[in-house]
PDB file of N, CA and C in Angstrom:
ATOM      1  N   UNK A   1     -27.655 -17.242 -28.495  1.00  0.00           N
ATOM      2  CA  UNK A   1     -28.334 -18.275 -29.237  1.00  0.00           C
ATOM      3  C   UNK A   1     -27.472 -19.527 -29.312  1.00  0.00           C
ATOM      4  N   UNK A   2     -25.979 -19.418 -29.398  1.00  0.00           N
ATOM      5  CA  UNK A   2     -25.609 -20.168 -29.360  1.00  0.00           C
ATOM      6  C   UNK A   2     -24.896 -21.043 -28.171  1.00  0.00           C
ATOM      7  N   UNK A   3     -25.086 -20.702 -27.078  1.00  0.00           N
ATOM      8  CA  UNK A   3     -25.290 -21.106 -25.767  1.00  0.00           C
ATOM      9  C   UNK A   3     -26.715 -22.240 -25.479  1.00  0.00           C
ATOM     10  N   UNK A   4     -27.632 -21.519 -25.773  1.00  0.00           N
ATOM     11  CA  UNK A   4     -29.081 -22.452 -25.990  1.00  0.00           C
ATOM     12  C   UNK A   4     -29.049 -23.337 -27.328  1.00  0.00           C
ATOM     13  N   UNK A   5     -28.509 -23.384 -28.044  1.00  0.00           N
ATOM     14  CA  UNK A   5     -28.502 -24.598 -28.927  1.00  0.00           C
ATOM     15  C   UNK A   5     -27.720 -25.500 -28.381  1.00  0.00           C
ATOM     16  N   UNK A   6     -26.290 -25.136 -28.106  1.00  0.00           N
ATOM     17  CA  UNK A   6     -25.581 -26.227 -27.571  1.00  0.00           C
ATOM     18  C   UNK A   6     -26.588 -26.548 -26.101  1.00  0.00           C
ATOM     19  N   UNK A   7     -27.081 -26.070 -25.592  1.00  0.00           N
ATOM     20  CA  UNK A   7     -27.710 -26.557 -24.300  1.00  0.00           C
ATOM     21  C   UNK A   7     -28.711 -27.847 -24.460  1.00  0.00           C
ATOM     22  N   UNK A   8     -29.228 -27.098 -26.095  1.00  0.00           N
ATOM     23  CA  UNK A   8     -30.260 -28.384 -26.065  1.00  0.00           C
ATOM     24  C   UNK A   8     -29.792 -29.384 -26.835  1.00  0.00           C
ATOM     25  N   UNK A   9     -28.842 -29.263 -27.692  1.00  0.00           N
ATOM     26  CA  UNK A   9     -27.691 -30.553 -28.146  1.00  0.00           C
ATOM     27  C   UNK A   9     -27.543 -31.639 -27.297  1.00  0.00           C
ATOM     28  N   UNK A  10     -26.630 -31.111 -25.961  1.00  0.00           N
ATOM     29  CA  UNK A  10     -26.238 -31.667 -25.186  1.00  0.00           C
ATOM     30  C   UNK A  10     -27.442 -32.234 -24.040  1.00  0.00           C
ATOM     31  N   UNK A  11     -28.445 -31.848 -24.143  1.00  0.00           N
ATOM     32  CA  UNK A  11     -29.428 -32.298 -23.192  1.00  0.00           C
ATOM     33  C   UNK A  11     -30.015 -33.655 -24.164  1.00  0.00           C
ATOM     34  N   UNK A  12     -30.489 -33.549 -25.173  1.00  0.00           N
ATOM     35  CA  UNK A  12     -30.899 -34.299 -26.384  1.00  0.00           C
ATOM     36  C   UNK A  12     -30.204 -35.505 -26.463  1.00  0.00           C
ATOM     37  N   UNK A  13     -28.415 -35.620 -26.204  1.00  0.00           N
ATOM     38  CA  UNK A  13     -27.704 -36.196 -26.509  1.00  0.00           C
ATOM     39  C   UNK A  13     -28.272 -37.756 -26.347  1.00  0.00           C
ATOM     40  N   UNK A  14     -29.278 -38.413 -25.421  1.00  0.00           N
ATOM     41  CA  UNK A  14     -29.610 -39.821 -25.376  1.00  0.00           C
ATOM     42  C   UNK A  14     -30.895 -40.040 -25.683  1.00  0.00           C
ATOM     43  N   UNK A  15     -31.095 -38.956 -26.389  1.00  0.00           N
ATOM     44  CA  UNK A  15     -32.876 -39.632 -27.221  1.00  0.00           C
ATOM     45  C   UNK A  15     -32.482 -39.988 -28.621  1.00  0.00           C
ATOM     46  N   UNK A  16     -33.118 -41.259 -28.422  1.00  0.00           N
ATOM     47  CA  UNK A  16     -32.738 -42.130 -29.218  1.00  0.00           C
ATOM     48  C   UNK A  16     -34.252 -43.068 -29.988  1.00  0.00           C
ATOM     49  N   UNK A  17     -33.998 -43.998 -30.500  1.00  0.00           N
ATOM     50  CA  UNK A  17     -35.771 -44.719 -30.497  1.00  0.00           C
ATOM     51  C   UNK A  17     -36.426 -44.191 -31.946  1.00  0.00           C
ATOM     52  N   UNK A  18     -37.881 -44.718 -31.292  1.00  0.00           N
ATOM     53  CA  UNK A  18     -39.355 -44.543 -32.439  1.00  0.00           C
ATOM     54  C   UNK A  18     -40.245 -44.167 -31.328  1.00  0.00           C
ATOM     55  N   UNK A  19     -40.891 -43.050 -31.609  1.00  0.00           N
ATOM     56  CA  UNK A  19     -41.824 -42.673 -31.079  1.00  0.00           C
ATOM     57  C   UNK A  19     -42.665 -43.042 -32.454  1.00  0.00           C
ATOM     58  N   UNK A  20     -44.178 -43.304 -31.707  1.00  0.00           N
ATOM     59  CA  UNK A  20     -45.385 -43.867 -32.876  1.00  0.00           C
ATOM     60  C   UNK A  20     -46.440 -42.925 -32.252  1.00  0.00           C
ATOM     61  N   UNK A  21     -46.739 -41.751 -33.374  1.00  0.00           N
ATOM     62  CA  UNK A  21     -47.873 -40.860 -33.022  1.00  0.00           C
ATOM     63  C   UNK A  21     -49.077 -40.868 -33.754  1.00  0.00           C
ATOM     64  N   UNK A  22     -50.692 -40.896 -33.170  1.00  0.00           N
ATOM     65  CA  UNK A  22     -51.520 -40.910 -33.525  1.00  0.00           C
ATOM     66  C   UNK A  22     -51.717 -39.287 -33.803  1.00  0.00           C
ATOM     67  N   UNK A  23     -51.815 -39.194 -35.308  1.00  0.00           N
ATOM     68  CA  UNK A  23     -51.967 -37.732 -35.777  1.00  0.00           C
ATOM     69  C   UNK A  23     -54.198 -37.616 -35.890  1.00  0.00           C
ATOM     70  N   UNK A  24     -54.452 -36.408 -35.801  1.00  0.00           N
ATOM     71  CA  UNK A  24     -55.774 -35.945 -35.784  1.00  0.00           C
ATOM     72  C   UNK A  24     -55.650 -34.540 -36.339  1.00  0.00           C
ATOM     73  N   UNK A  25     -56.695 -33.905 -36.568  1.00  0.00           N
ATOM     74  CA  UNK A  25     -57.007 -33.068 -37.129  1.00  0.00           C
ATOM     75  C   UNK A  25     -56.468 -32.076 -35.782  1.00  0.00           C
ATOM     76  N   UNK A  26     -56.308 -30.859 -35.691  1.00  0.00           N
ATOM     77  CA  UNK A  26     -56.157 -29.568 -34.204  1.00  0.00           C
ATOM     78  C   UNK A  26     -55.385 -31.035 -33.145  1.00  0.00           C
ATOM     79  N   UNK A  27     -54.582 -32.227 -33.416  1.00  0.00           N
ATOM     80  CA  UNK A  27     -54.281 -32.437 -31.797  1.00  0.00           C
ATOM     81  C   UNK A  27     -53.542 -33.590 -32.705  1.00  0.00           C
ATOM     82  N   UNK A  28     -52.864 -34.364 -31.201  1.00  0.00           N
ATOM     83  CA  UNK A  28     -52.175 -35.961 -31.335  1.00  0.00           C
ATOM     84  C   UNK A  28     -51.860 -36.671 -30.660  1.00  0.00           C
ATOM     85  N   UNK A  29     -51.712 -38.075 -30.283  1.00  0.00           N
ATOM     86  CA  UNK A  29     -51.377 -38.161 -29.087  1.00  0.00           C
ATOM     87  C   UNK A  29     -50.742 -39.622 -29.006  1.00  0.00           C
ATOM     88  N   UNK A  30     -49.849 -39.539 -28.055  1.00  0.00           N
ATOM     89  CA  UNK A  30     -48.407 -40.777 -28.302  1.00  0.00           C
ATOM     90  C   UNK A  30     -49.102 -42.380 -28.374  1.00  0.00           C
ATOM     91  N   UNK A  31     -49.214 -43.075 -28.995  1.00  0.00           N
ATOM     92  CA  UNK A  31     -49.521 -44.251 -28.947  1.00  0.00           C
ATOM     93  C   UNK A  31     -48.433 -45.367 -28.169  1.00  0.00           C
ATOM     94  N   UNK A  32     -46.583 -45.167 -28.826  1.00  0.00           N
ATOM     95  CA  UNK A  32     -45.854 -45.730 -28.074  1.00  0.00           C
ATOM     96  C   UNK A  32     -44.639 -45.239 -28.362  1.00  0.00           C
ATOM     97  N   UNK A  33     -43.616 -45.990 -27.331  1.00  0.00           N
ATOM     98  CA  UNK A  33     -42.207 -45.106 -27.429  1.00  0.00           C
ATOM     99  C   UNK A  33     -41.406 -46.526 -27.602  1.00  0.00           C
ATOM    100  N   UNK A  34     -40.102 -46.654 -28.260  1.00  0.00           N
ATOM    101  CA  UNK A  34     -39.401 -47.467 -28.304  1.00  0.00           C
ATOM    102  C   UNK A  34     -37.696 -46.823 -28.111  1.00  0.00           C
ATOM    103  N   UNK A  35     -37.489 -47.344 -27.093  1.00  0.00           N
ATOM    104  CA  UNK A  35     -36.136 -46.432 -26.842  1.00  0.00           C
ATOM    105  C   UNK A  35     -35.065 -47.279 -26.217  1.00  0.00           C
ATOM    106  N   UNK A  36     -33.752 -47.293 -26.232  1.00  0.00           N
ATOM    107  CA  UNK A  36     -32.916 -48.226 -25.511  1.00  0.00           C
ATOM    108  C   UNK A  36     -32.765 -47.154 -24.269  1.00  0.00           C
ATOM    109  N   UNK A  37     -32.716 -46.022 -24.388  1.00  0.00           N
ATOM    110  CA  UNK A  37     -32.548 -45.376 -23.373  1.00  0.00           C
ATOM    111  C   UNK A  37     -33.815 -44.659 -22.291  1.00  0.00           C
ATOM    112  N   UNK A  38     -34.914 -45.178 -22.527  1.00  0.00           N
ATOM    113  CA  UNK A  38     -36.282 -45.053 -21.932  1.00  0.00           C
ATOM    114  C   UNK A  38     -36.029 -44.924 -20.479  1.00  0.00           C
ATOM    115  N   UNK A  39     -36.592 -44.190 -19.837  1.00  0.00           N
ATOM    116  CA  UNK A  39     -36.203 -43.977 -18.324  1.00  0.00           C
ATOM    117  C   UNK A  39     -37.477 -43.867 -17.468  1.00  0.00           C
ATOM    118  N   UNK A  40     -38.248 -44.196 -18.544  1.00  0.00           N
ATOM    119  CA  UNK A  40     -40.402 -44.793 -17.645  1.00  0.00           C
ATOM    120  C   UNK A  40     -40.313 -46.659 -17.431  1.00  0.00           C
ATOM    121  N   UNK A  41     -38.915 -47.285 -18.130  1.00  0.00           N
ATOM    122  CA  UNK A  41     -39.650 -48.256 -17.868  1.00  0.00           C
ATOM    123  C   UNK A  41     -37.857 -48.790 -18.005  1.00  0.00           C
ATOM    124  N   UNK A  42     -37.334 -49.198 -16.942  1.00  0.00           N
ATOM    125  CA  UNK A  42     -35.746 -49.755 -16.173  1.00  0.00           C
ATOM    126  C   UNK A  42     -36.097 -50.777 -15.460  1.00  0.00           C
ATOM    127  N   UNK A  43     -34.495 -51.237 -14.854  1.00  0.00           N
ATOM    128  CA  UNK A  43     -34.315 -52.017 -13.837  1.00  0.00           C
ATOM    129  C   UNK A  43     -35.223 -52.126 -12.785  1.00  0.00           C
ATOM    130  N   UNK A  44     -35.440 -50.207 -12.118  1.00  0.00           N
ATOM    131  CA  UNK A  44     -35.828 -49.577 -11.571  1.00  0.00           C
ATOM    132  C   UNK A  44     -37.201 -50.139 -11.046  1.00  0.00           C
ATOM    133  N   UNK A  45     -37.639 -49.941 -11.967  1.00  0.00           N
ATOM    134  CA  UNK A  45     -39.400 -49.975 -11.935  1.00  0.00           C
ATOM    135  C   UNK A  45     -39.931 -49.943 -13.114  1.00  0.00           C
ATOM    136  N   UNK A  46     -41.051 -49.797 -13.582  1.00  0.00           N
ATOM    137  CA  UNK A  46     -41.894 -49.311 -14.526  1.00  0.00           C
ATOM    138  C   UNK A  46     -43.247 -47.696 -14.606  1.00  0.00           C
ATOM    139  N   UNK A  47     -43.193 -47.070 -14.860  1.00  0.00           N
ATOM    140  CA  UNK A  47     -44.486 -46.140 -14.951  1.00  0.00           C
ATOM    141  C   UNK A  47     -45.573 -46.882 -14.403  1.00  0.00           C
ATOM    142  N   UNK A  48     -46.412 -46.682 -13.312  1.00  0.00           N
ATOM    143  CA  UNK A  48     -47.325 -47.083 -13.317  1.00  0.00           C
ATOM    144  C   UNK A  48     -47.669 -49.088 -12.375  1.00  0.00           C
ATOM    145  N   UNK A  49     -45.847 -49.299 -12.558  1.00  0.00           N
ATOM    146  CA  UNK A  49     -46.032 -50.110 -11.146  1.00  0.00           C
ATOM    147  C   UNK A  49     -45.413 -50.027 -10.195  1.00  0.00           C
ATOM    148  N   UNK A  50     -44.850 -51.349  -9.829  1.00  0.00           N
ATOM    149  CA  UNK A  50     -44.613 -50.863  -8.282  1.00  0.00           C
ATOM    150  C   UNK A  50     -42.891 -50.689  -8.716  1.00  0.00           C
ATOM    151  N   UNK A  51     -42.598 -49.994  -7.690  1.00  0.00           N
ATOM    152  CA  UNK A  51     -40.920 -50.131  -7.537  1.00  0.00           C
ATOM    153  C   UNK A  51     -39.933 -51.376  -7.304  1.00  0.00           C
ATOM    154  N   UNK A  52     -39.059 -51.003  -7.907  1.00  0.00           N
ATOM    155  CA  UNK A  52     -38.116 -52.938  -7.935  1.00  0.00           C
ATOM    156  C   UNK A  52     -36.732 -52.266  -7.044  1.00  0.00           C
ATOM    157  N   UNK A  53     -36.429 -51.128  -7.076  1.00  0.00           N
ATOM    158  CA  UNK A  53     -35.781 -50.435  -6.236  1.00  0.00           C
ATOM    159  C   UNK A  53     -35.505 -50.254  -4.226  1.00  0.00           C
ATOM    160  N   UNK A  54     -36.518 -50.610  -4.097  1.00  0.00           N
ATOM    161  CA  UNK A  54     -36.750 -50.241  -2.970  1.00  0.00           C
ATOM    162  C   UNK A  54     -37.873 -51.343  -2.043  1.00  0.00           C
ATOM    163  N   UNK A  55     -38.410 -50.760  -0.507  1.00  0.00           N
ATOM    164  CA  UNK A  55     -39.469 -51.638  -0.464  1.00  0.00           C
ATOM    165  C   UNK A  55     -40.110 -50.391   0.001  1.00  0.00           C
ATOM    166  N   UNK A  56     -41.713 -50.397   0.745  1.00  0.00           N
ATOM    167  CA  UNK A  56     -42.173 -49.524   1.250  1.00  0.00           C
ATOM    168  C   UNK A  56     -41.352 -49.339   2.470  1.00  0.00           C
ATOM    169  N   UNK A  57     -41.097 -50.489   3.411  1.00  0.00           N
ATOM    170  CA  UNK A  57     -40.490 -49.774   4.685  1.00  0.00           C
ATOM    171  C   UNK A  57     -39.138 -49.230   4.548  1.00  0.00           C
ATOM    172  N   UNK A  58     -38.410 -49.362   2.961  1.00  0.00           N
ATOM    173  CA  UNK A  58     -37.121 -48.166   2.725  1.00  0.00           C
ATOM    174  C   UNK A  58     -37.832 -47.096   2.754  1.00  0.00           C
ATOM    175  N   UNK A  59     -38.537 -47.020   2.186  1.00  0.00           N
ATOM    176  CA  UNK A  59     -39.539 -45.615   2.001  1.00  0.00           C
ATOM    177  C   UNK A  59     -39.921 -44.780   3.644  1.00  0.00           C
ATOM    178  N   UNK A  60     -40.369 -45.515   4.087  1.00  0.00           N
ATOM    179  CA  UNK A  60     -40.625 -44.723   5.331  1.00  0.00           C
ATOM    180  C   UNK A  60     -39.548 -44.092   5.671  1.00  0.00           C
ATOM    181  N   UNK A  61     -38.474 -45.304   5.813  1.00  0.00           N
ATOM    182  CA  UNK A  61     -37.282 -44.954   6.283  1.00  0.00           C
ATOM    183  C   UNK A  61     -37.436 -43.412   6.130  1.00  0.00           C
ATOM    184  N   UNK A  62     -37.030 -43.385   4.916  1.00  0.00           N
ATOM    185  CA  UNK A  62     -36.651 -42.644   3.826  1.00  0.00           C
ATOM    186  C   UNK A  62     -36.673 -41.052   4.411  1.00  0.00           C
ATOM    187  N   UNK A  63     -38.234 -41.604   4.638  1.00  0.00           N
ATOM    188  CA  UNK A  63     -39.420 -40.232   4.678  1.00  0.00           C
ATOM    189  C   UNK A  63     -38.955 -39.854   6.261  1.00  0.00           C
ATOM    190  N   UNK A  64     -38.618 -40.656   6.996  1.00  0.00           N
ATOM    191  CA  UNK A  64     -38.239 -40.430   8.460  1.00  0.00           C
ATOM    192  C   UNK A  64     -37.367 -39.707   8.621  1.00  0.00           C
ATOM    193  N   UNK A  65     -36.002 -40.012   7.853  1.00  0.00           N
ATOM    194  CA  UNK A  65     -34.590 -39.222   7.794  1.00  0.00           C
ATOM    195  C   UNK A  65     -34.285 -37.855   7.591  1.00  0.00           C
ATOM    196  N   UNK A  66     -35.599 -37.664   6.527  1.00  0.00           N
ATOM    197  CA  UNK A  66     -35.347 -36.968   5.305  1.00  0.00           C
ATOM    198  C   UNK A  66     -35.951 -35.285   6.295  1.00  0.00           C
ATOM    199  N   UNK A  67     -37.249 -36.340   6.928  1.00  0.00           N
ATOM    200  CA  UNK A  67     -38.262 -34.928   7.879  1.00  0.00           C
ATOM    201  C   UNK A  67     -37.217 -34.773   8.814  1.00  0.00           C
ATOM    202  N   UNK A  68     -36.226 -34.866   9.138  1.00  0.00           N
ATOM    203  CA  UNK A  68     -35.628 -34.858  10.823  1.00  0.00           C
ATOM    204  C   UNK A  68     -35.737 -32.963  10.901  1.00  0.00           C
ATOM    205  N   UNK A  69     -34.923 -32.773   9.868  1.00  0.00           N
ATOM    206  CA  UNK A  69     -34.294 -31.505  10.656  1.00  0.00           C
ATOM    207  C   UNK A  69     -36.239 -30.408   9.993  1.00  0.00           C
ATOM    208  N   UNK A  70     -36.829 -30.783   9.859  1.00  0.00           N
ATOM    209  CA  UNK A  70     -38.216 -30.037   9.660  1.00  0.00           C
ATOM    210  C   UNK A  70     -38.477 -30.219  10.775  1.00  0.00           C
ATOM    211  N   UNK A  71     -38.427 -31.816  11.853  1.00  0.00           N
ATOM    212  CA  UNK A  71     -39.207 -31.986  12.961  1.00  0.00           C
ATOM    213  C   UNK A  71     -38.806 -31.187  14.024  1.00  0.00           C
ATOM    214  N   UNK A  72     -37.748 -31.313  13.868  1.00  0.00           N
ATOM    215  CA  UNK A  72     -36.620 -30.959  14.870  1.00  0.00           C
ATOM    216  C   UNK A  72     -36.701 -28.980  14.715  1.00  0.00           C
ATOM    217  N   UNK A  73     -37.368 -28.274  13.520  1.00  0.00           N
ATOM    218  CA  UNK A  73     -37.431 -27.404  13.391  1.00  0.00           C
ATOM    219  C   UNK A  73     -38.819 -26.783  14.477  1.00  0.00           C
ATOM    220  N   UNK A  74     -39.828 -27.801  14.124  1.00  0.00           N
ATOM    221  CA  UNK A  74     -41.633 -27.562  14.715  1.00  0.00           C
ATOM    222  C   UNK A  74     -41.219 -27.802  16.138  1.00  0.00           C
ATOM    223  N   UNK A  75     -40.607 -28.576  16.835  1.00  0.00           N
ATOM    224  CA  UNK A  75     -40.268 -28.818  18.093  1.00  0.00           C
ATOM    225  C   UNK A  75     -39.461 -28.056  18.527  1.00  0.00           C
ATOM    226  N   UNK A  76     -39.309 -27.093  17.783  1.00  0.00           N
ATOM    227  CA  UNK A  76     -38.283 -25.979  18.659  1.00  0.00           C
ATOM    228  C   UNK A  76     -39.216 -24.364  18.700  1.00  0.00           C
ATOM    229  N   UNK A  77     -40.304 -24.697  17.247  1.00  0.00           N
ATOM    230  CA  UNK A  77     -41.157 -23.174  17.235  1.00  0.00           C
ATOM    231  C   UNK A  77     -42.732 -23.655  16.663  1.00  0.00           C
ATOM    232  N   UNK A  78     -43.339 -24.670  18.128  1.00  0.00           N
ATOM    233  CA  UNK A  78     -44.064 -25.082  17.667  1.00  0.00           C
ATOM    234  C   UNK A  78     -45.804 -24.171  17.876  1.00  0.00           C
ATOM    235  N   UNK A  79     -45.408 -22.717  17.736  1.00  0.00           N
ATOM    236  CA  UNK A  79     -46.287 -21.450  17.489  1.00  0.00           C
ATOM    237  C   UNK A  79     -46.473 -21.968  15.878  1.00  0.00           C
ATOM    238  N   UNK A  80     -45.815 -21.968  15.179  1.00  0.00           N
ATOM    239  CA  UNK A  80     -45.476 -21.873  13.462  1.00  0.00           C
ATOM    240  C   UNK A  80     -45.945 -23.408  13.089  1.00  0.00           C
ATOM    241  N   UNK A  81     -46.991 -23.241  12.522  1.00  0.00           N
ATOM    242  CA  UNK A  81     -47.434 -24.337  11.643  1.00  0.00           C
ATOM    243  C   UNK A  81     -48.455 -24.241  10.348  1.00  0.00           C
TER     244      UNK A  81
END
């Protein structure tokens, strides 16, 4: 037990903020979050737009590099698909 508490201590450690919840009768549901440490909405990007990180053709890249040794797998046992 005390392995899993410290686990979730230490996982916990950067929630921080106001969460604002719409309470209901059987349910509830998040209206908004205010956090310095929020990780839906960074440098990065935001939830829901586009990426500030990257462009699409990093992305392909990305996706190109990433398949090699899968391709390189089908082109050697291309019975298996």
């Amino acid at each position: 037990m005390a392995d899993i508490e410290a686990m979730l201590t230490s996982s916990q450690r950067n929630v921080t903020g106001v969460v604002e919840l719409e309470l209901r009768p059987l349910c509830f549901q998040t209206v908004g979050v205010d956090s310095p440490n929020d990780l839906v909405k960074n440098k990065l990007g935001e939830y829901g737009e586009t990426a500030k990180a990257w462009t699409s053709e990093d992305a392909k890249g990305f996706i190109k590099v990433s398949s090699t040794a899968l391709r390189a797998y089908y082109l050697a046992h291309p019975g298996e698909r």
